[in-house]
Every structure is written in structure tokens, then in C-alpha cells.
C-alpha atoms as a PDB file:
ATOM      1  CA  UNK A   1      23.460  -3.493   2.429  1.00  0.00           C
ATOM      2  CA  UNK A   2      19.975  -2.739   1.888  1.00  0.00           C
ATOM      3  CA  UNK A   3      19.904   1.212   0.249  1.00  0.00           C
ATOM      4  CA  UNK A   4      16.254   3.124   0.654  1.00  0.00           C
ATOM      5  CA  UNK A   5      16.079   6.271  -1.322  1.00  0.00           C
ATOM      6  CA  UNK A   6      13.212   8.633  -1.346  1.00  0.00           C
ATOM      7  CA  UNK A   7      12.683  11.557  -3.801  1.00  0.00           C
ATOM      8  CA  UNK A   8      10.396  14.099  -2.603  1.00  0.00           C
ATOM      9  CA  UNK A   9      10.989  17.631  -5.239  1.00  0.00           C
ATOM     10  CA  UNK A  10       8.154  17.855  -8.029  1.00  0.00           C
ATOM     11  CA  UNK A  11      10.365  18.855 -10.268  1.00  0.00           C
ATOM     12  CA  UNK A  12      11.447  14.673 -11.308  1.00  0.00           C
ATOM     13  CA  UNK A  13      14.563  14.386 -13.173  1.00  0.00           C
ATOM     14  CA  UNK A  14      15.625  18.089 -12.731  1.00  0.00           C
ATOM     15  CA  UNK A  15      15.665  18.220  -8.905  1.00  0.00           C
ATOM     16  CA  UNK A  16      18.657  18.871  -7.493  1.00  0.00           C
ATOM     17  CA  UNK A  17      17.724  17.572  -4.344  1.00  0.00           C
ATOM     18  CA  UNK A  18      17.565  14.338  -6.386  1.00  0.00           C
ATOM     19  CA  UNK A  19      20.843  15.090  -7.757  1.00  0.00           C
ATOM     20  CA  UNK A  20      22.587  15.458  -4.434  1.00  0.00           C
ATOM     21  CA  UNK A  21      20.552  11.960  -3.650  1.00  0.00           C
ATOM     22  CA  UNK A  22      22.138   9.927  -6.577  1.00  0.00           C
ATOM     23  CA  UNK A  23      25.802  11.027  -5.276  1.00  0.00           C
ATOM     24  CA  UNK A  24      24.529   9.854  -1.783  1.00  0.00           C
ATOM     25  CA  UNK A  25      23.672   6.474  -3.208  1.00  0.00           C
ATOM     26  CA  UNK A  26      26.383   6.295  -5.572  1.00  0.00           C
ATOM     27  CA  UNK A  27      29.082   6.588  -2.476  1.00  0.00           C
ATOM     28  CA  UNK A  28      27.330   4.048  -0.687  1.00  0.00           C
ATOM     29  CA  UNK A  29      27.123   1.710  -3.813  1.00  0.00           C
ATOM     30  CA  UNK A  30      31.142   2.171  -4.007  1.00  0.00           C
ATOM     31  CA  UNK A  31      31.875   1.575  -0.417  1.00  0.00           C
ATOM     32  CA  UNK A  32      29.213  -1.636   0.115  1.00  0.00           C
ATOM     33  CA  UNK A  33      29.820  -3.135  -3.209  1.00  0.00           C
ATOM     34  CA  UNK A  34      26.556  -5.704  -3.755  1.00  0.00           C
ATOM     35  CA  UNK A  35      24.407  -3.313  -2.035  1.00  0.00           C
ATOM     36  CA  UNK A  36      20.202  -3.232  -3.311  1.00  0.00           C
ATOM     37  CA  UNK A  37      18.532  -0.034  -4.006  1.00  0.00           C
ATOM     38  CA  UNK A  38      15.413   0.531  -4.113  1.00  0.00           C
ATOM     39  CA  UNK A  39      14.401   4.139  -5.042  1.00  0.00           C
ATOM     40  CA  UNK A  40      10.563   5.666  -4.319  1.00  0.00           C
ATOM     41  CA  UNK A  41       9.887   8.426  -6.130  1.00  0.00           C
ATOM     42  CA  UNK A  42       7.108  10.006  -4.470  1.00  0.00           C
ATOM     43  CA  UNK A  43       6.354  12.584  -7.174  1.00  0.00           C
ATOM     44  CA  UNK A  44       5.275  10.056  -9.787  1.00  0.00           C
ATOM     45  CA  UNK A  45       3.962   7.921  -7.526  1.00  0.00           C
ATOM     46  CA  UNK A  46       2.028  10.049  -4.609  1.00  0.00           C
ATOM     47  CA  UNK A  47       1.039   8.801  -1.767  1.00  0.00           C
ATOM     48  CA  UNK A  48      -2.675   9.293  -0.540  1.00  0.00           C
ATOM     49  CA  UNK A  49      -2.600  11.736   2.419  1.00  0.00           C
ATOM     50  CA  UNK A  50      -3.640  10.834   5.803  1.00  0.00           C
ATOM     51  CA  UNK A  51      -7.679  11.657   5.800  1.00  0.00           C
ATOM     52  CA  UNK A  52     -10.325  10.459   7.591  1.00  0.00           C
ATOM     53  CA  UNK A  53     -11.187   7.333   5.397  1.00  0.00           C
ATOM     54  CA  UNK A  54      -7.528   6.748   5.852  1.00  0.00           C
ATOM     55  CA  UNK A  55      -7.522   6.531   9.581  1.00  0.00           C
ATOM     56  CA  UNK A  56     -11.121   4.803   9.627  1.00  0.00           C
ATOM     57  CA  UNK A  57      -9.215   2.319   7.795  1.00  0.00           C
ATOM     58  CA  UNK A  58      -6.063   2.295   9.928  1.00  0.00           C
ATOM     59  CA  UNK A  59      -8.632   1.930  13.447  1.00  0.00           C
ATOM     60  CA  UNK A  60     -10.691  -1.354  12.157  1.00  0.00           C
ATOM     61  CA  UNK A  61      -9.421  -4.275  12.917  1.00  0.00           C
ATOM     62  CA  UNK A  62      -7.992  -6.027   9.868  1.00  0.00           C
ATOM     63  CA  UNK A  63     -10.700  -8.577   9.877  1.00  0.00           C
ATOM     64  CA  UNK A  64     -13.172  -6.447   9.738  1.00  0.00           C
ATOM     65  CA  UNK A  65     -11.790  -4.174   7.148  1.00  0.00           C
ATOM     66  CA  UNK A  66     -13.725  -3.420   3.695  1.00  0.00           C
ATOM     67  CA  UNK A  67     -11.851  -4.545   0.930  1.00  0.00           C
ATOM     68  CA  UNK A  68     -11.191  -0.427   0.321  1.00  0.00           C
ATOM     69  CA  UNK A  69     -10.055  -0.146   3.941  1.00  0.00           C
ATOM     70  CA  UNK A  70      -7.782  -2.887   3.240  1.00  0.00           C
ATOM     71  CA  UNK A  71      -6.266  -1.500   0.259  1.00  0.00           C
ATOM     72  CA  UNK A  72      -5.517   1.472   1.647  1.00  0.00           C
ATOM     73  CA  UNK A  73      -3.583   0.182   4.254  1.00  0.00           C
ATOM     74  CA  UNK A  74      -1.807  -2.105   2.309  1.00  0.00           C
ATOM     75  CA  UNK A  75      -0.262   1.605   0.532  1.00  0.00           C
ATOM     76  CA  UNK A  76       1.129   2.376   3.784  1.00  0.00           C
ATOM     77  CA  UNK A  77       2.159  -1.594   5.017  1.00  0.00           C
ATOM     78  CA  UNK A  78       3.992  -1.800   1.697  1.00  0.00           C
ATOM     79  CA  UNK A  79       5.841   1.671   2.672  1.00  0.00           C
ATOM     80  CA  UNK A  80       6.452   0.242   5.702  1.00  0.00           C
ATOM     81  CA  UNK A  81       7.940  -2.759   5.021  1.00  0.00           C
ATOM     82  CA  UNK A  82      10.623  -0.934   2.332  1.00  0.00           C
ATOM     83  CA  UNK A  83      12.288   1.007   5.202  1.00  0.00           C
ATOM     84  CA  UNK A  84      11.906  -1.735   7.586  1.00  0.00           C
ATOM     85  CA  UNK A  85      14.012  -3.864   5.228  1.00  0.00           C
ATOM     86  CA  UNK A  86      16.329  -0.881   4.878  1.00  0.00           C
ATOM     87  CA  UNK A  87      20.129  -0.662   6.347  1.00  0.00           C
ATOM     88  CA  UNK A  88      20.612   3.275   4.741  1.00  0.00           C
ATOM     89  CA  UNK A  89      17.511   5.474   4.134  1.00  0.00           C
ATOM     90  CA  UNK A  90      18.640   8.563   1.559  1.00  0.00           C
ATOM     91  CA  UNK A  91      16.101  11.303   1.616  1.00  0.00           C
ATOM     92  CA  UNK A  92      16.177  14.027  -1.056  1.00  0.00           C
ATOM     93  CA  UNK A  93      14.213  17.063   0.185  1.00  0.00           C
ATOM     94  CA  UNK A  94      14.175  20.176  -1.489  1.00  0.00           C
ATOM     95  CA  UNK A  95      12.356  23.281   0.826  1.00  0.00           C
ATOM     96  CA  UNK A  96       8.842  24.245  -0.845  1.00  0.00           C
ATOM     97  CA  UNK A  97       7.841  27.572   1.318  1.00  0.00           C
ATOM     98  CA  UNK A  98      10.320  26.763   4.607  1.00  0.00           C
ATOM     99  CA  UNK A  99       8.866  23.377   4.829  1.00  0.00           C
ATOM    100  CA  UNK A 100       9.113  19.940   3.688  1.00  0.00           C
ATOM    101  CA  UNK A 101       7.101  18.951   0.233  1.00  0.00           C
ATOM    102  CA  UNK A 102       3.363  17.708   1.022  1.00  0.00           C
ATOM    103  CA  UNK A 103       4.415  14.458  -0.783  1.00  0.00           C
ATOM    104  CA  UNK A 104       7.196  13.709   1.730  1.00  0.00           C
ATOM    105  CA  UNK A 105       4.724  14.753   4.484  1.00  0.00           C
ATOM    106  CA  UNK A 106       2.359  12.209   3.487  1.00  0.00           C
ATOM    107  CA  UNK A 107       5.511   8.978   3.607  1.00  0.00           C
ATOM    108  CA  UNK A 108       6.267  10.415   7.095  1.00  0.00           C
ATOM    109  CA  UNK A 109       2.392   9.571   8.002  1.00  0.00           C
ATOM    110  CA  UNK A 110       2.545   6.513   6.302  1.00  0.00           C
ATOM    111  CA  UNK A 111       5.435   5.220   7.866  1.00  0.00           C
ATOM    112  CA  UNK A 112       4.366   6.508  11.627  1.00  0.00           C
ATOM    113  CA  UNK A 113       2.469   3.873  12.750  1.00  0.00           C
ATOM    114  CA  UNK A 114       1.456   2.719  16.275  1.00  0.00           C
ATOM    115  CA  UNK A 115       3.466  -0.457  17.348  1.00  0.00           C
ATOM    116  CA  UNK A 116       4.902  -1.102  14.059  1.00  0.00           C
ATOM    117  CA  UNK A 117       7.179   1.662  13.943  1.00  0.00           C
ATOM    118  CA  UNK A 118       7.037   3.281  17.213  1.00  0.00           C
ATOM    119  CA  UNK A 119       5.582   2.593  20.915  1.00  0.00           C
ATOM    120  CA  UNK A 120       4.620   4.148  23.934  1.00  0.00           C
ATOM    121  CA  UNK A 121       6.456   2.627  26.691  1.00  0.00           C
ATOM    122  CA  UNK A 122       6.461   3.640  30.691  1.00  0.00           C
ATOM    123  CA  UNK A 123       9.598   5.184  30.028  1.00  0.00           C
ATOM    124  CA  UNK A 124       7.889   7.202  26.998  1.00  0.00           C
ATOM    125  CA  UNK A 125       7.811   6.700  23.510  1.00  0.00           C
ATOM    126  CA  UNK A 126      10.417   4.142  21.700  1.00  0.00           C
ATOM    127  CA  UNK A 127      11.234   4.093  18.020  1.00  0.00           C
ATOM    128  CA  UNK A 128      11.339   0.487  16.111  1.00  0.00           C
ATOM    129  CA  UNK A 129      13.495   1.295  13.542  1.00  0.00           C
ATOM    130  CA  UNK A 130      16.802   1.182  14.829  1.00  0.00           C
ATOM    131  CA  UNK A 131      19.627   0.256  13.216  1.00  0.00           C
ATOM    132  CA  UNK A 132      19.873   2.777  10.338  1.00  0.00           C
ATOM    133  CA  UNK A 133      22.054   5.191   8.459  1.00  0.00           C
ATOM    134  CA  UNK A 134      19.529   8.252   7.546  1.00  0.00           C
ATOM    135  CA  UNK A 135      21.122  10.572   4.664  1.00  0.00           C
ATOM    136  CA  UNK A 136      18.877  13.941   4.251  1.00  0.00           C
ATOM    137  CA  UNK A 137      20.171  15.492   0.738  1.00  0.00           C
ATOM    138  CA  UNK A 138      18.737  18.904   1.313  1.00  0.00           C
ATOM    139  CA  UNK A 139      18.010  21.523  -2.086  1.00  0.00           C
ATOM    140  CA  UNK A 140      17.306  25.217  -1.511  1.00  0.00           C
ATOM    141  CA  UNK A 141      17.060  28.246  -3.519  1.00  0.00           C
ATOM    142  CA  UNK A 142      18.776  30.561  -0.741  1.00  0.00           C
ATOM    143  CA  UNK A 143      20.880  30.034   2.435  1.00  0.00           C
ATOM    144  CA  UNK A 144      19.234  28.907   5.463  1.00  0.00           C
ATOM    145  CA  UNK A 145      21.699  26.525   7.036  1.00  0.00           C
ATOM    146  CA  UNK A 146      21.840  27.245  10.822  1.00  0.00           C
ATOM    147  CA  UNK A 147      19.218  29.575  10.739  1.00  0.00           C
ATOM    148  CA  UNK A 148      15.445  30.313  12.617  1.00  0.00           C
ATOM    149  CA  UNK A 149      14.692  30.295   8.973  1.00  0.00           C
ATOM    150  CA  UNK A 150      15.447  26.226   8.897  1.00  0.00           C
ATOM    151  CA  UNK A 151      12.362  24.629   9.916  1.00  0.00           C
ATOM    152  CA  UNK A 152      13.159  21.175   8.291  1.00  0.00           C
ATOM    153  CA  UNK A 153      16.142  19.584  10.193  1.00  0.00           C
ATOM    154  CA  UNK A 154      14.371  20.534  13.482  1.00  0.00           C
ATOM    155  CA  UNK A 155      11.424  18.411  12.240  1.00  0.00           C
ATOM    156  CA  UNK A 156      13.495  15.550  10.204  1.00  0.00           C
ATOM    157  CA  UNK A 157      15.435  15.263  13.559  1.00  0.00           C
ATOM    158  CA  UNK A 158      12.534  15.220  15.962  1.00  0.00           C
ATOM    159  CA  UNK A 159       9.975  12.315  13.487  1.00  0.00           C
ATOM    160  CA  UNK A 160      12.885  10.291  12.496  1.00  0.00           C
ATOM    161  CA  UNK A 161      14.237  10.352  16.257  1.00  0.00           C
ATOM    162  CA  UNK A 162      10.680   9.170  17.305  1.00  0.00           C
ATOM    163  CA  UNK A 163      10.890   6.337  14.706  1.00  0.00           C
ATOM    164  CA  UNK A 164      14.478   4.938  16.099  1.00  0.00           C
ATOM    165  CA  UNK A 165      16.258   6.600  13.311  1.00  0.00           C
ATOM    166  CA  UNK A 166      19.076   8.687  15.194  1.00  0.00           C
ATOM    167  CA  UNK A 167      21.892   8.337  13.237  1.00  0.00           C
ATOM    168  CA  UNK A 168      20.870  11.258  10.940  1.00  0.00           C
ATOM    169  CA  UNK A 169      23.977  13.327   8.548  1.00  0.00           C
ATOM    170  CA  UNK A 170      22.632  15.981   6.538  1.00  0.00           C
ATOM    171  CA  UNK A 171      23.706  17.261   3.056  1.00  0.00           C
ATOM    172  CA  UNK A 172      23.243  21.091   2.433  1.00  0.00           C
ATOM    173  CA  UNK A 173      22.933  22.396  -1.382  1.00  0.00           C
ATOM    174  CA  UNK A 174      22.095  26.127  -0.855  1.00  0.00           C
ATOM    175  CA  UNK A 175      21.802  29.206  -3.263  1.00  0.00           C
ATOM    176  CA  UNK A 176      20.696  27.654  -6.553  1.00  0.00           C
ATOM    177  CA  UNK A 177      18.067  30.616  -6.902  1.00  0.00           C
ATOM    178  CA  UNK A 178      21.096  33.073  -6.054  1.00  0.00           C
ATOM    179  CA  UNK A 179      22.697  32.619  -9.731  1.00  0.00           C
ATOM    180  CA  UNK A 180      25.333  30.750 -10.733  1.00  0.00           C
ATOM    181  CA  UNK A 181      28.367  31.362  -9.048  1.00  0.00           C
ATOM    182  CA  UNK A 182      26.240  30.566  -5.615  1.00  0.00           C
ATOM    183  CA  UNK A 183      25.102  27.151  -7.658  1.00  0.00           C
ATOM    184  CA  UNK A 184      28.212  25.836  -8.106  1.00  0.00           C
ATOM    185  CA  UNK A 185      29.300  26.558  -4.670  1.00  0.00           C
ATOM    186  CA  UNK A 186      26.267  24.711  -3.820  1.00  0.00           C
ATOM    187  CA  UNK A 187      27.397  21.666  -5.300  1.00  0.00           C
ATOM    188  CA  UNK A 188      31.215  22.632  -3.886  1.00  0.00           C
ATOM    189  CA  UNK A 189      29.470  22.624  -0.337  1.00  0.00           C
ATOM    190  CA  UNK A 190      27.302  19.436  -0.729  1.00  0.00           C
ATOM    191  CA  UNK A 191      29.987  17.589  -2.064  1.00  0.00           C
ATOM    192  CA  UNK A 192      31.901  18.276   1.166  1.00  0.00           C
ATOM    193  CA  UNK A 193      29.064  17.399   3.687  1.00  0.00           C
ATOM    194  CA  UNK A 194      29.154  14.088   1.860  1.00  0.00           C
ATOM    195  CA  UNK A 195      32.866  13.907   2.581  1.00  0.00           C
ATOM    196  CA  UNK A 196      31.874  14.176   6.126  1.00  0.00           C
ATOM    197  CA  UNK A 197      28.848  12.082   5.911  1.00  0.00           C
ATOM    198  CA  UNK A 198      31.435   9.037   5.399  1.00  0.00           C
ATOM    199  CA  UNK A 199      34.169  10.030   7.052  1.00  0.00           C
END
């Protein structure tokens, strides 16, 4: 097995989205023993966002590319090519303002491209990367599990869907900002969506 895991939170080795990631990873390790992991960390290593030089770039033909168009899509054809080669994708999100971070935003757009990773079809649009396991290891400060308040597994669900990726289980690690009675039932409450994750 073939593990992906992307951490999104600024906050590097303190995120607790990134905690709730590890223990993701670390069941999978014990249950596919041999299993690769490669791990993105997309707070020290950002991603360019999707500009206009960007989609210049992605619009010329590749032999007619400058050698800066052509190095900027190589950032997104190397992104590409991790989760293609992936069997589990573990993302560790923590909510920044209702939403996802910028720098998770920006791998989405990479990884969205036009009849690499998705296609139109006459039956509407079909996504290429099928055959995957997608753990979403969410962090928030308060409780907004099942609410209108929950804008990001709406969206997860929906881009991921459009990218073949529908076999989607979601982690929820709620309340840290609530003090810390609600943080360790947090981590109580994660640790049991990741029982059902594998059951």
C-alpha cells in the first residue's frame, strides 16, 4: 500500500489536525504492514497559487512552453503524480475562518487538472482517480459537526467526488478552543471516528 498524507494547519508540529493525521497513518501502517508513506507538508513547503502566469503556463502547449512555464507546471505534475501513485490519501485539515487553509486550497488546484485527473464526458464529468481510500482528519476550535456552520465536508465531498475519490471517512476533533475538558473529549471523539474509519 501506497500511503499519501497531506498537512495543511500553519501551525507545523503543533497542529492537531496533524496529530489526528499521524494516528490515521499509524493504523494504516499496522494493518498494511510494508506500506510507503510519503507525507507533504504544505506549510513548509507552499504551493504557488493558481494565478494567471500559472494558467498561461498550464494553456501552452508543452512544446512551446518557456522554461518558467515549464517549471511551474512541473510543481503541479509532480503533485500530481504523488496521489496518482497513491492507494490511501490522509488529509489533515484544520478550519481557518469556516473554510479550508489557503495552502490546501492551492493542492486542490494543483491536482484538478483537465484530462489528467478529471474529464468531461457525454454523460458529464468523470473523475480519474479512482481507486482510493480518502481519510479527512479534521481540527477545530469549536463544534460544528453536522452543522450549516460546516462548510468543509460539503466542499471536500463535492472536489474529491469530481476527482474519482468517493470513498471519503472523516475524522472529527472538535472543541480544542473550548478548554480542556472539551480537548480531551476531542481526542476521545476522533479516536472513535477512526474506529469506524476501519471498521
Amino acid at each position: 500500500m501506497k500511503v499519501l498524507q497531506i498537512n495543511s494547519s500553519a501551525r507545523g508540529e503543533g497542529s492537531n489536525s496533524t496529530r489526528v493525521a499521524n494516528t490515521i497513518v499509524e493504523r494504516l501502517r499496522a494493518s498494511n504492514p510494508g506500506a510507503s508513506v510519503v507525507v507533504r507538508d504544505l506549510a513548509r513547503t507552499p504551493h504557488p497559487s493558481l494565478d494567471e502566469a500559472a494558467l498561461g503556463a498550464l494553456f501552452t502547449p508543452a512544446e512551446q512552453r518557456t522554461a518558467e512555464q515549464a517549471a511551474r507546471v512541473a510543481l503541479d505534475d509532480a503533485l500530481i503524480a504523488e496521489i496518482q501513485a497513491a492507494d490511501a490519501v490522509v488529509l489533515a485539515v484544520p478550519m481557518y475562518n469556516f473554510g479550508i487553509p489557503a495552502q490546501l486550497k492551492n493542492w486542490l488546484d494543483a491536482i484538478s487538472r483537465a484530462k489528467v485527473t478529471f474529464q468531461y464526458t457525454a454523460n458529464g464529468p468523470e473523475g480519474l482517480l479512482k481507486n482510493k481510500t480518502v481519510y479527512v482528519a479534521f481540527a477545530r476550535g469549536g463544534r460544528y459537526r453536522d452543522t450549516p456552520a460546516d462548510t468543509q465536508v460539503p466542499y471536500l465531498k463535492t472536489i474529491l467526488g469530481f476527482l474519482g475519490m468517493t470513498d471519503v471517512r472523516f475524522v472529527f476533533a472538535e472543541g480544542f478552543a473550548m478548554g480542556a475538558d472539551a480537548e480531551q473529549q476531542a481526542i476521545v471523539e476522533a479516536e472513535r471516528d477512526i474506529e469506524a474509519a476501519f471498521a
